[in-house]
N, C-alpha and C. Protein backbone atom coordinates (compact mmCIF):
# COMPACT_ATOMS: atom_id res chain seq x y z
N UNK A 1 19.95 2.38 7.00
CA UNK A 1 19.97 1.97 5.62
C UNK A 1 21.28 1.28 5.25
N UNK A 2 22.46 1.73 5.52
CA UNK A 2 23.70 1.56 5.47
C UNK A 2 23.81 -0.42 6.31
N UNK A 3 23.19 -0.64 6.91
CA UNK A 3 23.08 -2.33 8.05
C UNK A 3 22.38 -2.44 6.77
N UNK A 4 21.62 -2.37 6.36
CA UNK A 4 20.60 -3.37 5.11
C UNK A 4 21.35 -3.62 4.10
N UNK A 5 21.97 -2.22 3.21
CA UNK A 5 22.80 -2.35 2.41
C UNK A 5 23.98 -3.42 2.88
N UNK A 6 24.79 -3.56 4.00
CA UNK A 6 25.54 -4.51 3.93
C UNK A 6 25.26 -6.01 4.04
N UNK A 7 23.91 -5.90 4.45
CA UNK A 7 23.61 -7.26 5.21
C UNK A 7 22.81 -8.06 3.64
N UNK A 8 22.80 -7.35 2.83
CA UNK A 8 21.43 -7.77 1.73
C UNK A 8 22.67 -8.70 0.61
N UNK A 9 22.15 -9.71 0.58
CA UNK A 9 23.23 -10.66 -0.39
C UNK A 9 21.96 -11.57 -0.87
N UNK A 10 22.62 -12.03 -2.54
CA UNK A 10 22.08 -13.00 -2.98
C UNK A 10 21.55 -14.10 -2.55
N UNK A 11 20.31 -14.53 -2.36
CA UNK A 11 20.00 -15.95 -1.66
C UNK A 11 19.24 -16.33 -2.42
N UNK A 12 19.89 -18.02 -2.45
CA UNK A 12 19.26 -18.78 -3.87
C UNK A 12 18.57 -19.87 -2.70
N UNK A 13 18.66 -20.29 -1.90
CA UNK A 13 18.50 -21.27 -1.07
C UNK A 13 17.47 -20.71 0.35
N UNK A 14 15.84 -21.12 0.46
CA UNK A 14 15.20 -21.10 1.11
C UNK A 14 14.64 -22.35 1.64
N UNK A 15 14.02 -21.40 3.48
CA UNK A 15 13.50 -22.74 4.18
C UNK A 15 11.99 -22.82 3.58
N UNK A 16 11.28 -23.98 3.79
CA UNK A 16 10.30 -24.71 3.57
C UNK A 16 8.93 -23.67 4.55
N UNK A 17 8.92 -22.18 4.55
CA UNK A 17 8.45 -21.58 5.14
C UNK A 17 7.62 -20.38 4.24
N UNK A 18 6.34 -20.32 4.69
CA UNK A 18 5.15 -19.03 3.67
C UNK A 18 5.52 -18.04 4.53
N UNK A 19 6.01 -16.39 3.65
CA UNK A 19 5.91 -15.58 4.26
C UNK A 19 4.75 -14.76 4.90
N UNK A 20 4.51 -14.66 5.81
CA UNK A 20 3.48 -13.76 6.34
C UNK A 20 2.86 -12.82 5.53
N UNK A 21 1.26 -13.26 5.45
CA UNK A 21 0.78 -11.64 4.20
C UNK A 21 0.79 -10.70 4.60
N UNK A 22 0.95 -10.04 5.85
CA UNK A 22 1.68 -8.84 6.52
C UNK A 22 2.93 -8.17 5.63
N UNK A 23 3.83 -9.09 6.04
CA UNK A 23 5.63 -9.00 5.05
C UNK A 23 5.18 -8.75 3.50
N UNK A 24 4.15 -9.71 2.88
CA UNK A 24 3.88 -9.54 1.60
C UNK A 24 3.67 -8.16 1.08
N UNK A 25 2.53 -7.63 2.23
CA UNK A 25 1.75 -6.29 1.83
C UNK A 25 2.68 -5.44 2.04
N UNK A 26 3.97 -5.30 3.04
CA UNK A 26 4.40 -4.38 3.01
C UNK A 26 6.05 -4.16 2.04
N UNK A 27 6.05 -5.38 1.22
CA UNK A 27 7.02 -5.58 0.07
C UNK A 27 6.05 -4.80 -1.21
N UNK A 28 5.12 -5.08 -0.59
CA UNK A 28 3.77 -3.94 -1.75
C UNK A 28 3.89 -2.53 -1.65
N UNK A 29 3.58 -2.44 -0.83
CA UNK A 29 3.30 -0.63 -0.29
C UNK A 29 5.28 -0.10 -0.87
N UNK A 30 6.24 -1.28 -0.60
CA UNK A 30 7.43 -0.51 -0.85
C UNK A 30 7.56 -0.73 -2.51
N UNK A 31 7.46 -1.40 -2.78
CA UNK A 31 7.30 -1.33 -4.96
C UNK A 31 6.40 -0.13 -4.87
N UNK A 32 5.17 -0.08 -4.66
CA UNK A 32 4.67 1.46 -5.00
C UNK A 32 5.23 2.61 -4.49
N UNK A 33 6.14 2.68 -3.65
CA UNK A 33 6.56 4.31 -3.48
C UNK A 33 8.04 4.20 -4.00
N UNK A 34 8.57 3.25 -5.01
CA UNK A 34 9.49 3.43 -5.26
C UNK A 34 10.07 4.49 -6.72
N UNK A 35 10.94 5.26 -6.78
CA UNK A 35 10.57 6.37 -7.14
C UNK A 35 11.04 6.00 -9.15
N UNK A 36 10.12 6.95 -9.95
CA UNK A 36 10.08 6.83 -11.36
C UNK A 36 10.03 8.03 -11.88
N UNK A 37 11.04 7.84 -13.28
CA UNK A 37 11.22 9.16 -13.65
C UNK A 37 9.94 9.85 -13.69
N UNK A 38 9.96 11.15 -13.61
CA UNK A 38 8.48 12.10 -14.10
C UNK A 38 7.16 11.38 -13.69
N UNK A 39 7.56 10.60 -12.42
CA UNK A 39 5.94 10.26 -11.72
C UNK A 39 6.00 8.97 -12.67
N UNK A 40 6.28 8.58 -13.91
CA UNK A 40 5.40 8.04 -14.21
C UNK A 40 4.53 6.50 -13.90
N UNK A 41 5.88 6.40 -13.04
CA UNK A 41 5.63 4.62 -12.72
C UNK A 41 5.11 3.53 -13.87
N UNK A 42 5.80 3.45 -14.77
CA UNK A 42 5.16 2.39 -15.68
C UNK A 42 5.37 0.68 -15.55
N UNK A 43 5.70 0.82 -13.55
CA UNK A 43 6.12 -0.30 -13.29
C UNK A 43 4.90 -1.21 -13.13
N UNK A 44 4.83 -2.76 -13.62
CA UNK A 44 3.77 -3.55 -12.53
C UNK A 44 3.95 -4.66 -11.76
N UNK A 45 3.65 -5.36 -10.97
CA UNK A 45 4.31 -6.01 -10.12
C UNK A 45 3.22 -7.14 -10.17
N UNK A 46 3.72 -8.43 -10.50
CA UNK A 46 2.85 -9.34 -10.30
C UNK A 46 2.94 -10.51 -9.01
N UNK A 47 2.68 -10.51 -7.73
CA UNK A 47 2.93 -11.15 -7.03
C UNK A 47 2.29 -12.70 -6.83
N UNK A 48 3.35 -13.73 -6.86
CA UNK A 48 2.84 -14.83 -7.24
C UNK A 48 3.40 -16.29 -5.90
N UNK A 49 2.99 -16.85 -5.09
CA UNK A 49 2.87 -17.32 -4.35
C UNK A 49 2.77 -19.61 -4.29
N UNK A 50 2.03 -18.96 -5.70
CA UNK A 50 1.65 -20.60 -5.69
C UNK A 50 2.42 -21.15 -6.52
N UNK A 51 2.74 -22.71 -5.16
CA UNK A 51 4.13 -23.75 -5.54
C UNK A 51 4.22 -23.88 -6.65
N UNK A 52 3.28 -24.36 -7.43
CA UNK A 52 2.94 -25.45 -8.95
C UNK A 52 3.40 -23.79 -9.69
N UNK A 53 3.06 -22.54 -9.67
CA UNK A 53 3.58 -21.85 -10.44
C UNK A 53 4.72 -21.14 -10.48
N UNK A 54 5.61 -21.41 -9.23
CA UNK A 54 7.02 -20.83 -9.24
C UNK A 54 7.70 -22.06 -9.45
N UNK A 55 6.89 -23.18 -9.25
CA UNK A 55 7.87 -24.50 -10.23
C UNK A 55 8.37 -24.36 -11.37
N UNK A 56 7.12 -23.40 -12.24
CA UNK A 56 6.98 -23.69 -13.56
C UNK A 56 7.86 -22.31 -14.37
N UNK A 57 7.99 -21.20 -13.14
CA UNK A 57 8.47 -19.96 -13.63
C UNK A 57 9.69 -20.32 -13.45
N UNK A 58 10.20 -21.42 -12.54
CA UNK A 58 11.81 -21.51 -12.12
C UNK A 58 12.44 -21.93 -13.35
N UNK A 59 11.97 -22.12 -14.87
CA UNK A 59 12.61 -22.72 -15.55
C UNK A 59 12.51 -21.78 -17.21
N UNK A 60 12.09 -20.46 -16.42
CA UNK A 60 12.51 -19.31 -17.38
C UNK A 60 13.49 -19.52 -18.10
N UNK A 61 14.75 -19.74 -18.00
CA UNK A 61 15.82 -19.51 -18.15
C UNK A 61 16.77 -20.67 -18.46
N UNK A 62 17.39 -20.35 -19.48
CA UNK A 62 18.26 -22.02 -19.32
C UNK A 62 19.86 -22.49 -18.15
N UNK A 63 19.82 -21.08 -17.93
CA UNK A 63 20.50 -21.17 -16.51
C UNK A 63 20.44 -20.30 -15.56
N UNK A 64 20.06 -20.01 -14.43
CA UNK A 64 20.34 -19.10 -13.26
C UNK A 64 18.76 -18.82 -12.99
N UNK A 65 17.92 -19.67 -13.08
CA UNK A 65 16.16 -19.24 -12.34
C UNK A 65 15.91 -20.96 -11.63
N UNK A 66 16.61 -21.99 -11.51
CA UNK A 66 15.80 -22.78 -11.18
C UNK A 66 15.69 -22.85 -9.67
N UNK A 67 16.68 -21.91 -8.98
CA UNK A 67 16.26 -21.90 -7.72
C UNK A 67 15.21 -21.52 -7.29
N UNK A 68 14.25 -20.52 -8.27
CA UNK A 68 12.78 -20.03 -7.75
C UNK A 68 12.23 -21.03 -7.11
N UNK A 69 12.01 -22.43 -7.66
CA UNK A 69 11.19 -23.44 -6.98
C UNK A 69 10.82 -23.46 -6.29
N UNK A 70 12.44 -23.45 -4.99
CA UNK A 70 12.20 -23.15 -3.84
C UNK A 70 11.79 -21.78 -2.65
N UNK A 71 11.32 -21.47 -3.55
CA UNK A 71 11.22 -19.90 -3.13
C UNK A 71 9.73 -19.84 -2.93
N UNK A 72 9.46 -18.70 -1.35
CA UNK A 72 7.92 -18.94 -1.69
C UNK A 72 7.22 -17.54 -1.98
N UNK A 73 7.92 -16.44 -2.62
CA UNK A 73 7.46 -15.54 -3.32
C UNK A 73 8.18 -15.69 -4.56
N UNK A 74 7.59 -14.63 -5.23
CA UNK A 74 8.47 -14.38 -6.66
C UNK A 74 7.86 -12.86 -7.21
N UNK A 75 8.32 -12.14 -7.70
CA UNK A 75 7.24 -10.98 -7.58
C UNK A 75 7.62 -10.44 -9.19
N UNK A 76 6.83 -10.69 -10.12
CA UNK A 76 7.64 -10.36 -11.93
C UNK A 76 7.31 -8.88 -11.31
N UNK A 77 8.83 -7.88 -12.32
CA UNK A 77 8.75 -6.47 -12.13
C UNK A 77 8.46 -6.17 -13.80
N UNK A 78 8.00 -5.83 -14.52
CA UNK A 78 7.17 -5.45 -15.89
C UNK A 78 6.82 -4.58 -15.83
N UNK A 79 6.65 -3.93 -16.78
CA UNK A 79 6.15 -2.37 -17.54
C UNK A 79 5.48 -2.59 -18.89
N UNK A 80 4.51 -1.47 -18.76
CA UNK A 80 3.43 -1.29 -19.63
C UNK A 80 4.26 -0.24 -20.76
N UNK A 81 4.48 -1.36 -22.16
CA UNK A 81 5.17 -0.94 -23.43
C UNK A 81 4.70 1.15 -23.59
N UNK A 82 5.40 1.65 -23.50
CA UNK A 82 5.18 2.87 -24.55
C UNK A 82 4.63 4.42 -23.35
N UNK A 83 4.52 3.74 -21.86
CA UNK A 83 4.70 4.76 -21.16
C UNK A 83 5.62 5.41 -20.45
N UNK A 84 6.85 4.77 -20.72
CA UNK A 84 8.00 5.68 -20.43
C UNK A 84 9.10 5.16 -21.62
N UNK A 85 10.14 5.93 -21.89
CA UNK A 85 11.24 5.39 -22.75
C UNK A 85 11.66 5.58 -21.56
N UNK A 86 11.85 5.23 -20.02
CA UNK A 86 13.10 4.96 -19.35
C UNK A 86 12.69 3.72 -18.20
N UNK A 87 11.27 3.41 -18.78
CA UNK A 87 10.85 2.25 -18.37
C UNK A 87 12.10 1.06 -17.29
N UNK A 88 12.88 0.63 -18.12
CA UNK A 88 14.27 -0.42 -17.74
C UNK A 88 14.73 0.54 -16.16
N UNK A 89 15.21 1.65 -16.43
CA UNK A 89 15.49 2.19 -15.31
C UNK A 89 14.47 2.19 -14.38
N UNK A 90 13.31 2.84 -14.08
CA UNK A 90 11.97 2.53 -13.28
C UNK A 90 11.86 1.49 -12.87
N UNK A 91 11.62 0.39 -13.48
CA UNK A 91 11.89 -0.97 -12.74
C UNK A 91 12.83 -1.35 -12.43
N UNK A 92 13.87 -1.28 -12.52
CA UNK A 92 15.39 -1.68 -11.97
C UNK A 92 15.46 -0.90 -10.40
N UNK A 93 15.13 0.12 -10.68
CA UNK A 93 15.12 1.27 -9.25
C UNK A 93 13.83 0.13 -8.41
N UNK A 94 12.69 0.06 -8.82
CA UNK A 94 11.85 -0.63 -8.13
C UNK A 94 12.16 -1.90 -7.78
N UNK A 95 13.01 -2.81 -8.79
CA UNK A 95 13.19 -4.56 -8.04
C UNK A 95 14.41 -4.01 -6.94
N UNK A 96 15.31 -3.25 -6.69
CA UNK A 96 16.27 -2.97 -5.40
C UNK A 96 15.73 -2.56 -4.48
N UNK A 97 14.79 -1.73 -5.04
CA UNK A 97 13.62 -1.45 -3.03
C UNK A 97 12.53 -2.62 -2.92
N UNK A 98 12.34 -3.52 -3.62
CA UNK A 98 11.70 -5.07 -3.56
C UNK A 98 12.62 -5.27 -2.60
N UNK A 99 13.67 -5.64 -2.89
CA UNK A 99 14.88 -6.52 -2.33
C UNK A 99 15.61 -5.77 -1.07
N UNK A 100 15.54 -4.27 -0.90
CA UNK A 100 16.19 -4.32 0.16
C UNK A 100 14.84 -4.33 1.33
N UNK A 101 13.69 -4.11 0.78
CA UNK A 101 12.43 -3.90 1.89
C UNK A 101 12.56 -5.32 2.26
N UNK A 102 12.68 -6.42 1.44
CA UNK A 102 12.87 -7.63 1.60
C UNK A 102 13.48 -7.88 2.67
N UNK A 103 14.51 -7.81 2.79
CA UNK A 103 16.32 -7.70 3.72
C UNK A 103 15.88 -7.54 4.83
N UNK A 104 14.90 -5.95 4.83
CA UNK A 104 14.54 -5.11 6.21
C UNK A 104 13.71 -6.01 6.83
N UNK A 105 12.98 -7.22 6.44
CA UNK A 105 11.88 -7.47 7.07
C UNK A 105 12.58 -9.38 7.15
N UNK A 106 13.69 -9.38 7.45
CA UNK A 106 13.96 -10.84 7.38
C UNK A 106 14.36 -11.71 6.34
N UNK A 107 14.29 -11.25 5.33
CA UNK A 107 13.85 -12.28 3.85
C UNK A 107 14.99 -12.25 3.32
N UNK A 108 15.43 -13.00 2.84
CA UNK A 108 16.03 -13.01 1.30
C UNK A 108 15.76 -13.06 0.09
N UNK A 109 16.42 -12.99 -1.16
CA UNK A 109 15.85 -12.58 -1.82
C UNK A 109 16.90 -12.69 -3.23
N UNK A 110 16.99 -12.81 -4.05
CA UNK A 110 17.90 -12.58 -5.30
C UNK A 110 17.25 -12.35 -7.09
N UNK A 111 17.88 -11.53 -7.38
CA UNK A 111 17.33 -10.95 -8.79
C UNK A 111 17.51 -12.17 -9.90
N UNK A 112 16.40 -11.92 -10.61
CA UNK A 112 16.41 -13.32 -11.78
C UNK A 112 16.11 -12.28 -13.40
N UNK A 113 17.36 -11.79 -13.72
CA UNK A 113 17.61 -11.35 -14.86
C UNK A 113 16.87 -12.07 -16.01
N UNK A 114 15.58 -11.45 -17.14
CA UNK A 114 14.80 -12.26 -17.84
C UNK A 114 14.92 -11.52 -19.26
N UNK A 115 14.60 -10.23 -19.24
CA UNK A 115 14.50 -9.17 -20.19
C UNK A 115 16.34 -9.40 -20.89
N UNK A 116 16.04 -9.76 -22.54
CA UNK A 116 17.13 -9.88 -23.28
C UNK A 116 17.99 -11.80 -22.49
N UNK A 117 17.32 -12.46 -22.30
CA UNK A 117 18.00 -13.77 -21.86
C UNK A 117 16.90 -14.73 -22.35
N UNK A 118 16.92 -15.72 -22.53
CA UNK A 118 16.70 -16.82 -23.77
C UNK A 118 15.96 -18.01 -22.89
N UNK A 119 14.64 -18.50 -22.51
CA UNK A 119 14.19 -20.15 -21.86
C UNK A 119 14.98 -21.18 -23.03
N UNK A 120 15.12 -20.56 -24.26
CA UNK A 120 15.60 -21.69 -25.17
C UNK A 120 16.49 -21.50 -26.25
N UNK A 121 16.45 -22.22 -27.28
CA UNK A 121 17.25 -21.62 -28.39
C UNK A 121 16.40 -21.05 -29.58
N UNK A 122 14.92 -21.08 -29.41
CA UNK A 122 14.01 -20.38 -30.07
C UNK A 122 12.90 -19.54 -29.25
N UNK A 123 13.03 -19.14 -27.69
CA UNK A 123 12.14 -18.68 -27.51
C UNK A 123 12.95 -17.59 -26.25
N UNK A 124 12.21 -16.81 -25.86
CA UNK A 124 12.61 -15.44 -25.21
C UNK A 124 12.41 -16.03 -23.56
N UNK A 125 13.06 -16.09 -22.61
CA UNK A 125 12.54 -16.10 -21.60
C UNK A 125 11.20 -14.82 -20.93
N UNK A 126 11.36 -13.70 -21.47
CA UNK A 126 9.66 -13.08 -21.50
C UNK A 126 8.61 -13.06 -22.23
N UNK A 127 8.88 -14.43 -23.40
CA UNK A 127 7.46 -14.62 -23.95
C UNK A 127 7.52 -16.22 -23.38
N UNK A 128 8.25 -16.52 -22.80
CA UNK A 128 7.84 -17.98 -21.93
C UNK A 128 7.16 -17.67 -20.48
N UNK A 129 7.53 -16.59 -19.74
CA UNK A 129 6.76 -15.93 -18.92
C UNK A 129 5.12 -15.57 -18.98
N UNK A 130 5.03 -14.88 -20.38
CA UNK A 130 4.21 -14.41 -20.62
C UNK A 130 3.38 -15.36 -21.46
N UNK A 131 3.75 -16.45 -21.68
CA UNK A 131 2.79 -17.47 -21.80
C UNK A 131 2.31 -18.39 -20.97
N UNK A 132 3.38 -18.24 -19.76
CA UNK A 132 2.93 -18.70 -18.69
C UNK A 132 2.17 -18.65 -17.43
N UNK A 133 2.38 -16.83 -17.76
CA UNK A 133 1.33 -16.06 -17.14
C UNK A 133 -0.12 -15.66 -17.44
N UNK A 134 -0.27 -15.46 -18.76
CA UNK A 134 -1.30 -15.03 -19.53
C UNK A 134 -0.76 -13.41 -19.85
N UNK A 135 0.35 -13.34 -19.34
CA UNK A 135 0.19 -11.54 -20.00
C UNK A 135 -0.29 -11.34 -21.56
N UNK A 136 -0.89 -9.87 -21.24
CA UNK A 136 -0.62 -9.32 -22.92
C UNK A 136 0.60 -8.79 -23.25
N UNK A 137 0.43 -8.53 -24.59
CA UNK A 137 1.53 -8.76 -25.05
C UNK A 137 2.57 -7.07 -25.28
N UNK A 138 1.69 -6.24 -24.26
CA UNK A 138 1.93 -5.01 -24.07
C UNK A 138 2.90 -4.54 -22.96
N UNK A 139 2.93 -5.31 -22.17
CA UNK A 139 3.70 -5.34 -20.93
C UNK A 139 5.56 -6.36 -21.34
N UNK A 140 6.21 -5.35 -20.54
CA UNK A 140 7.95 -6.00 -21.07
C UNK A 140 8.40 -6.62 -19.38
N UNK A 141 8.64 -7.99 -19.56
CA UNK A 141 9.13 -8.07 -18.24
C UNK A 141 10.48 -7.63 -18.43
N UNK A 142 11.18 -7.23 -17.38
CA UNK A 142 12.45 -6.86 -16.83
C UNK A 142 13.06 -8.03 -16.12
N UNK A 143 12.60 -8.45 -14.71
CA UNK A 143 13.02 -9.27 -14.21
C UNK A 143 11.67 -10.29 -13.06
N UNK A 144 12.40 -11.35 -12.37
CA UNK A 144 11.95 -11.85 -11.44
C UNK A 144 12.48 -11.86 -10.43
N UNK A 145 12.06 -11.54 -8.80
CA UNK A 145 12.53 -11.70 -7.58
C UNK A 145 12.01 -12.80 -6.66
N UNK A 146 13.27 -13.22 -6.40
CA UNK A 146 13.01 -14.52 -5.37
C UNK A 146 12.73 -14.24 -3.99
N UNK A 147 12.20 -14.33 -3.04
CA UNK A 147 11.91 -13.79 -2.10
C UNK A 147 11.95 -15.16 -1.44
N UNK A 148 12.51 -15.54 0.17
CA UNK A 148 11.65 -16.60 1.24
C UNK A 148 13.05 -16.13 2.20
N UNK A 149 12.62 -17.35 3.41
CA UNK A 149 13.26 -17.45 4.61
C UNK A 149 14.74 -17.74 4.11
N UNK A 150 15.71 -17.57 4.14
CA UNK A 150 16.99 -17.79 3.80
C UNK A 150 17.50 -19.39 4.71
N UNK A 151 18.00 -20.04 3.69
CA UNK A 151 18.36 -20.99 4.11
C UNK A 151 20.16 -21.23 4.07
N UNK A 152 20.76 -20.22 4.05
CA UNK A 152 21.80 -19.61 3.89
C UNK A 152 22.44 -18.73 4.09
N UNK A 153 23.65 -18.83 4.78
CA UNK A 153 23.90 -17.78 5.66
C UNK A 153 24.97 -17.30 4.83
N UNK A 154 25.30 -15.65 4.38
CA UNK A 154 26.19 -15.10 3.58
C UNK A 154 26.56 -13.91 4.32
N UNK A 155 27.84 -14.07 4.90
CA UNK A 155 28.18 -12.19 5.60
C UNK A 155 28.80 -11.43 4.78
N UNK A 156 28.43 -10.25 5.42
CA UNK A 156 28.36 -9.20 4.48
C UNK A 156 30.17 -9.24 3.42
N UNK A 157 29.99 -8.93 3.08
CA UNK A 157 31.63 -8.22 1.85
C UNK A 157 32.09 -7.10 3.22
N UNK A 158 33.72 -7.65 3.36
CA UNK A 158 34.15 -6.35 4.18
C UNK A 158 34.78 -5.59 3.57
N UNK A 159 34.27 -4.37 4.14
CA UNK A 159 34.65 -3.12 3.54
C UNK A 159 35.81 -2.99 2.99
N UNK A 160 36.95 -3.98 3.38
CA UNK A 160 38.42 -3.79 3.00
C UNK A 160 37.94 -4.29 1.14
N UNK A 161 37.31 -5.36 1.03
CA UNK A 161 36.77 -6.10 -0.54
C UNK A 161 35.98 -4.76 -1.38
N UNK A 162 35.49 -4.12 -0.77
CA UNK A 162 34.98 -3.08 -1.34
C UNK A 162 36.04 -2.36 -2.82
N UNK A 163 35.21 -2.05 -3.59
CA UNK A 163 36.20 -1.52 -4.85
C UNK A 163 36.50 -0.62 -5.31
N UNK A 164 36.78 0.45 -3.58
CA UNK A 164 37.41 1.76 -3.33
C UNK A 164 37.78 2.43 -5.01
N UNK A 165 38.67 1.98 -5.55
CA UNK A 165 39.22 1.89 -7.18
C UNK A 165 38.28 2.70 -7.86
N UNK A 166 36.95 2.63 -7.95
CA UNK A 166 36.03 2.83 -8.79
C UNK A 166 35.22 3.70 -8.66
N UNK A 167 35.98 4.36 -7.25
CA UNK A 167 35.48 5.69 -6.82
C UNK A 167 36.60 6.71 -7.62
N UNK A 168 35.73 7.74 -8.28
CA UNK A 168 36.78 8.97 -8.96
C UNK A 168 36.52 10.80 -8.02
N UNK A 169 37.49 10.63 -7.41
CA UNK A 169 37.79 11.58 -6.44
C UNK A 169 38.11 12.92 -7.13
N UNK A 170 39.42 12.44 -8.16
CA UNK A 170 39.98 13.70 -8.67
C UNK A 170 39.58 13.62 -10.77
N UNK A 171 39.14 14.44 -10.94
CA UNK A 171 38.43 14.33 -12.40
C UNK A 171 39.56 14.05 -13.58
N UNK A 172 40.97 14.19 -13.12
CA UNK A 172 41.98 14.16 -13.97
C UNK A 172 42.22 12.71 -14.10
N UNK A 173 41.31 11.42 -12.79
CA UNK A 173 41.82 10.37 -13.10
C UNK A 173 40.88 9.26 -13.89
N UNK A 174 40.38 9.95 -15.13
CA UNK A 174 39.51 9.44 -15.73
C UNK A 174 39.96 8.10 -16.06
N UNK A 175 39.47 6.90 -16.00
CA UNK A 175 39.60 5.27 -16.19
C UNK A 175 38.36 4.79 -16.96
């Protein structure tokens, strides 16, 4: 676990390559056992594949999604309004086991922050989603994950960069 965790970095830049529906299904099976408060899982996962529509999702955002384009997954992480108040956490726990099952199986992958960020200066980037998707209007997206072949090579952060600092050892050194 500890090789994934170091090896797993942001990748905005993919090759011109479909992941295997093998890899797909089992980026599936890992969103469902990923763990939610009190069982409840109020996570849902929409897995989406086709070019013309991660063209159109890459432009959620007025900055930091247009790399989806090139990406040949994308997987929205969303929750169904009013079955958990810790919903945000549940899916947040679930898009990091997206992304490191991702890692484990070759892929790259990088988080596309949507929930509370703006497609415009009058509209929400999750009701531009969700008009782009057809959702109802019951479901909250959280985020989007980029998923493909990495076309970019990033080594890991060495441990010396690590931000030792922010570990609290002794309780008297509250910061």
């Amino acid at each position: 676990m500890l090789d994934i965790l170091r090896e797993r970095r942001s990748i905005r830049r993919y090759r011109d390559r479909e992941i295997e529906a093998e890899k797909i299904e089992l980026i599936k099976e890992a969103a469902l056992r990923s763990p939610s408060s009190r069982g409840i899982n109020p996570w849902r996962f929409l897995f989406i594949t086709d070019r013309a529509l991660l063209a159109e999702l890459s432009r959620a955002k007025e900055s930091g999604s247009s790399f989806l384009k090139g990406a040949s997954l994308c997987v929205v992480v969303c929750a169904a309004q009013g079955e958990s108040d810790v919903w945000v956490e549940d899916c947040s726990i679930a898009a990091i086991i997206l992304q490191l099952a991702g890692c484990s199986l070759g892929l790259g992958s990088c988080w596309i922050q949507i929930r509370k960020r703006m497609h415009s200066s009058n509209l929400s980037s999750e009701d531009y989603i969700k008009r782009v998707l057809g959702f109802p209007e019951n479901l909250s997206v959280l985020c989007m994950i980029a998923f493909g072949y990495p076309d970019e090579e990033k080594r890991p952060v060495p441990s010396e960069q690590l931000e030792y600092e922010k570990i609290i050892s002794d309780i008297s050194q509250k910061t």
